[in-house]
Protein backbone atom coordinates (compact mmCIF):
# COMPACT_ATOMS: atom_id res chain seq x y z
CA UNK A 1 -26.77 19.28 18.75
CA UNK A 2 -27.84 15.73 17.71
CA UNK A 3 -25.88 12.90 19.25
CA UNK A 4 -24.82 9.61 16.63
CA UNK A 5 -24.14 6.50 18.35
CA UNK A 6 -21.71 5.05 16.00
CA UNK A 7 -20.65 1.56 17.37
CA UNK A 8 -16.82 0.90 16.52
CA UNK A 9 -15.61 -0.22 13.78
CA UNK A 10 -14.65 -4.26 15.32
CA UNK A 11 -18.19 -4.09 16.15
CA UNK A 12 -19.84 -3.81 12.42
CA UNK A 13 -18.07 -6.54 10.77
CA UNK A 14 -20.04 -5.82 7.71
CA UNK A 15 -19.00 -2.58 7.27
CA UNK A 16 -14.89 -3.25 6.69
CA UNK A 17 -15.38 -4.60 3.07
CA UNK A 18 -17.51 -2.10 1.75
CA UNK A 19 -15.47 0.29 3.32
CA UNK A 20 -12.06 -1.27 1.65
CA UNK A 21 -13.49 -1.34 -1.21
CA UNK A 22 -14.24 2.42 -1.50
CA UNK A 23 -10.85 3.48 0.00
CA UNK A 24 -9.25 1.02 -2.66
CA UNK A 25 -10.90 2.54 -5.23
CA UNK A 26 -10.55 6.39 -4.31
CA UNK A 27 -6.92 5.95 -3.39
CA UNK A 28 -5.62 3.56 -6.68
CA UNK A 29 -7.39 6.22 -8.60
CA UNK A 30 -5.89 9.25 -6.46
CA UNK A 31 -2.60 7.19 -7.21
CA UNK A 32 -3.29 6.54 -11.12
CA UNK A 33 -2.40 2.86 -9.79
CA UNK A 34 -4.79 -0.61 -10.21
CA UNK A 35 -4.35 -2.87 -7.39
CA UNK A 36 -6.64 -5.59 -5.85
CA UNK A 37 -6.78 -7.22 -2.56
CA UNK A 38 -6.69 -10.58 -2.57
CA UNK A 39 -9.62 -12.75 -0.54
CA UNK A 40 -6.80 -13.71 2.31
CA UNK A 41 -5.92 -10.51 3.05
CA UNK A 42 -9.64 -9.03 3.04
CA UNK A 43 -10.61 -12.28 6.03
CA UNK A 44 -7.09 -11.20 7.99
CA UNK A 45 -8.96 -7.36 7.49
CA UNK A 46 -11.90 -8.29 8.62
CA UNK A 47 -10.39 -10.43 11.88
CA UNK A 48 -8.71 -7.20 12.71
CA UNK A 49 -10.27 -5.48 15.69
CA UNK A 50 -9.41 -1.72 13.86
CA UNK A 51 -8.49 -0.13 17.37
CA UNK A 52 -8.40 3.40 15.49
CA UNK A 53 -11.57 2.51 13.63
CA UNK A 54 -12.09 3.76 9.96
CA UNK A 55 -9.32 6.29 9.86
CA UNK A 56 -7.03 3.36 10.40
CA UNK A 57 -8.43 1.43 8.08
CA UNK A 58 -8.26 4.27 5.43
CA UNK A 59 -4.05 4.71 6.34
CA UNK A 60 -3.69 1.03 6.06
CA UNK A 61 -4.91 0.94 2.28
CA UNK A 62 -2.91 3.82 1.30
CA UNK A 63 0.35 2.30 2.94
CA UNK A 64 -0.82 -1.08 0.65
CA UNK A 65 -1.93 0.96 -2.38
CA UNK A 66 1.29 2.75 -2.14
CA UNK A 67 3.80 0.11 -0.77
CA UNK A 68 2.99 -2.57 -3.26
CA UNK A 69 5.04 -3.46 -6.13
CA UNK A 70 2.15 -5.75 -7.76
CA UNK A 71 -1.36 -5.22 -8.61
CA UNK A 72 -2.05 -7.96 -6.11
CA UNK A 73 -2.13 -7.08 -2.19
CA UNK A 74 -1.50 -10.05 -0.51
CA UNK A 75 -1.26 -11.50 3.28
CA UNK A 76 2.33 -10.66 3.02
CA UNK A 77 1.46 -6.97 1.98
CA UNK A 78 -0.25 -6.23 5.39
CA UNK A 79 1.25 -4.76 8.06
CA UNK A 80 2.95 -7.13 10.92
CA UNK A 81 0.28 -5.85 13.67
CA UNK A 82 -2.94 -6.74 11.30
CA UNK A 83 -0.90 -10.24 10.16
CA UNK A 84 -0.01 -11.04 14.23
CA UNK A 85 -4.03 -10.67 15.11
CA UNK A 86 -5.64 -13.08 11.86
CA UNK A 87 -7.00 -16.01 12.28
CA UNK A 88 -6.75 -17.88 8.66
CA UNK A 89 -4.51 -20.88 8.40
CA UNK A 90 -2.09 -19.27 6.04
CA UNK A 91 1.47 -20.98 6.92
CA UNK A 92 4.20 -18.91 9.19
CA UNK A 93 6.50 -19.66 6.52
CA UNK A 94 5.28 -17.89 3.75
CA UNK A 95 5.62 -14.78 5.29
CA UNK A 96 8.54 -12.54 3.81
CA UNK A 97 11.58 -12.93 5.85
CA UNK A 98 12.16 -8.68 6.29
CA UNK A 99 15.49 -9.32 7.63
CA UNK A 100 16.43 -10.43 4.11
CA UNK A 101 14.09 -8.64 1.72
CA UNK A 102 16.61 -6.26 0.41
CA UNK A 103 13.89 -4.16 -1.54
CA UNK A 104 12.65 -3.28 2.27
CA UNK A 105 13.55 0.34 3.56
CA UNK A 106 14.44 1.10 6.97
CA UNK A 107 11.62 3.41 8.09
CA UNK A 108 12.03 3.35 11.79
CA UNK A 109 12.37 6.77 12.70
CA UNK A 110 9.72 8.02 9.82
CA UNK A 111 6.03 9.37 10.18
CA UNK A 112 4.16 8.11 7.48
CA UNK A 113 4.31 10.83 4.87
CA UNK A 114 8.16 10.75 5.16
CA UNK A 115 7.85 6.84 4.54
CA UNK A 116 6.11 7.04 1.76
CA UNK A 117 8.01 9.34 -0.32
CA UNK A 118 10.95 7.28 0.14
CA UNK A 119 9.36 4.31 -0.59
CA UNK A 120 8.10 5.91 -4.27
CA UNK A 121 11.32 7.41 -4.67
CA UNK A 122 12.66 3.99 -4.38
CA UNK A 123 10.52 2.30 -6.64
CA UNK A 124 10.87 4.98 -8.96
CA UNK A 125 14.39 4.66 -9.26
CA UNK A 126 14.36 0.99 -9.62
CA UNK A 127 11.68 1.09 -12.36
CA UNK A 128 13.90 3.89 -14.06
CA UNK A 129 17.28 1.58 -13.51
CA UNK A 130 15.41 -1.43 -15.15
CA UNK A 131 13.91 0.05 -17.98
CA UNK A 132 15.08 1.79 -21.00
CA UNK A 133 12.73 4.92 -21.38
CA UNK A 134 10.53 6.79 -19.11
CA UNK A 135 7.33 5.06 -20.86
CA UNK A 136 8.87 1.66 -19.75
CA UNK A 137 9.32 2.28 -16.31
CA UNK A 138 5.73 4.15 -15.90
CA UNK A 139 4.44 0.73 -17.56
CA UNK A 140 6.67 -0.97 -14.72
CA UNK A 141 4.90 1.11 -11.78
CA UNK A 142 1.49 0.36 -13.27
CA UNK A 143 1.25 4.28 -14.13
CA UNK A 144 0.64 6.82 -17.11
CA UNK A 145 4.26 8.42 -17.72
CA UNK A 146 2.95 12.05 -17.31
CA UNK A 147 2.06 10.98 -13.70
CA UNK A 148 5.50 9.50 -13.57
CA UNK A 149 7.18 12.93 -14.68
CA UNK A 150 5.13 14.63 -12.01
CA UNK A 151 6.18 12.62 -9.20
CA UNK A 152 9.37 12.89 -10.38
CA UNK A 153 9.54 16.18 -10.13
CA UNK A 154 7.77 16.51 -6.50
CA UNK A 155 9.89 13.94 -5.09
CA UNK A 156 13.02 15.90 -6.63
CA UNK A 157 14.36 12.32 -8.20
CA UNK A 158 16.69 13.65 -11.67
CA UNK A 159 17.50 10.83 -14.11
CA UNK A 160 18.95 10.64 -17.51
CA UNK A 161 18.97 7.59 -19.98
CA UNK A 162 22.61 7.21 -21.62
CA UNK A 163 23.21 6.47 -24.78
């Protein structure tokens, strides 16, 4: 048995934006989505001491692959614990007030597969309520419609344009 002394992740600095930048890719492809992360939230990133090393890091760009409305991730995108340990100058205030962001689901009592499925469901529906075909909302979600219609179908989500 060989041994590997693999220092944590907090400790090789250099390693978090190389290895953002492959889980960003591999996931917005595994996703059919483009998104970016903008240069404040890749210094908060690399602040972050990554207590549960690359694994964590890997779950955190899914959630923001996945979670994001825009092609942009942004400060405001990042989970609370990651945004409470920065150490940018970004103001308090520009945070997103939760407590009145009505496009926020309650995911309390939720592992993170659970979560996410209702969160795609959500935005699903809302891209399907604000559009007029299934094309339009796929365009919307920053997706081909066939991938649409799949997820669709494995989230169970019905809907019918009238006319």
């Amino acid at each position: 048995m060989i041994h590997l002394n693999i220092p944590p992740l907090y400790k090789r600095k250099s390693d978090i934006l190389s290895l953002v930048d492959v889980y960003l890719t591999m996931l917005c492809e595994h996703y059919g989505l483009k998104k970016q992360i903008m240069p404040e939230s890749l210094k908060i990133m690399e602040s972050y001491r990554w207590p549960g090393n690359v694994r964590e890091l890997k779950n955190i760009i899914e959630f923001l692959v996945i979670s994001t409305s825009v092609p942009f991730i942004t400060h405001r995108d990042l989970p609370e614990h990651i945004r409470d340990n920065w150490k940018l100058e970004i103001p308090q205030e520009s945070f997103r007030d939760e407590k009145s962001d009505n496009n926020l689901l309650s995911t309390n009592n939720l592992n993170l597969k659970e979560a996410m499925a209702q969160f795609e469901s959500q935005m699903i529906l809302n891209a399907l309520q604000s559009s007029q075909s299934l094309r339009k909302a796929a365009i919307k979600l920053y997706i081909d419609h066939a991938i649409l219609i799949r997820r669709m179908k494995r989230l169970g989500i019905q809907f019918s344009y009238k006319r």
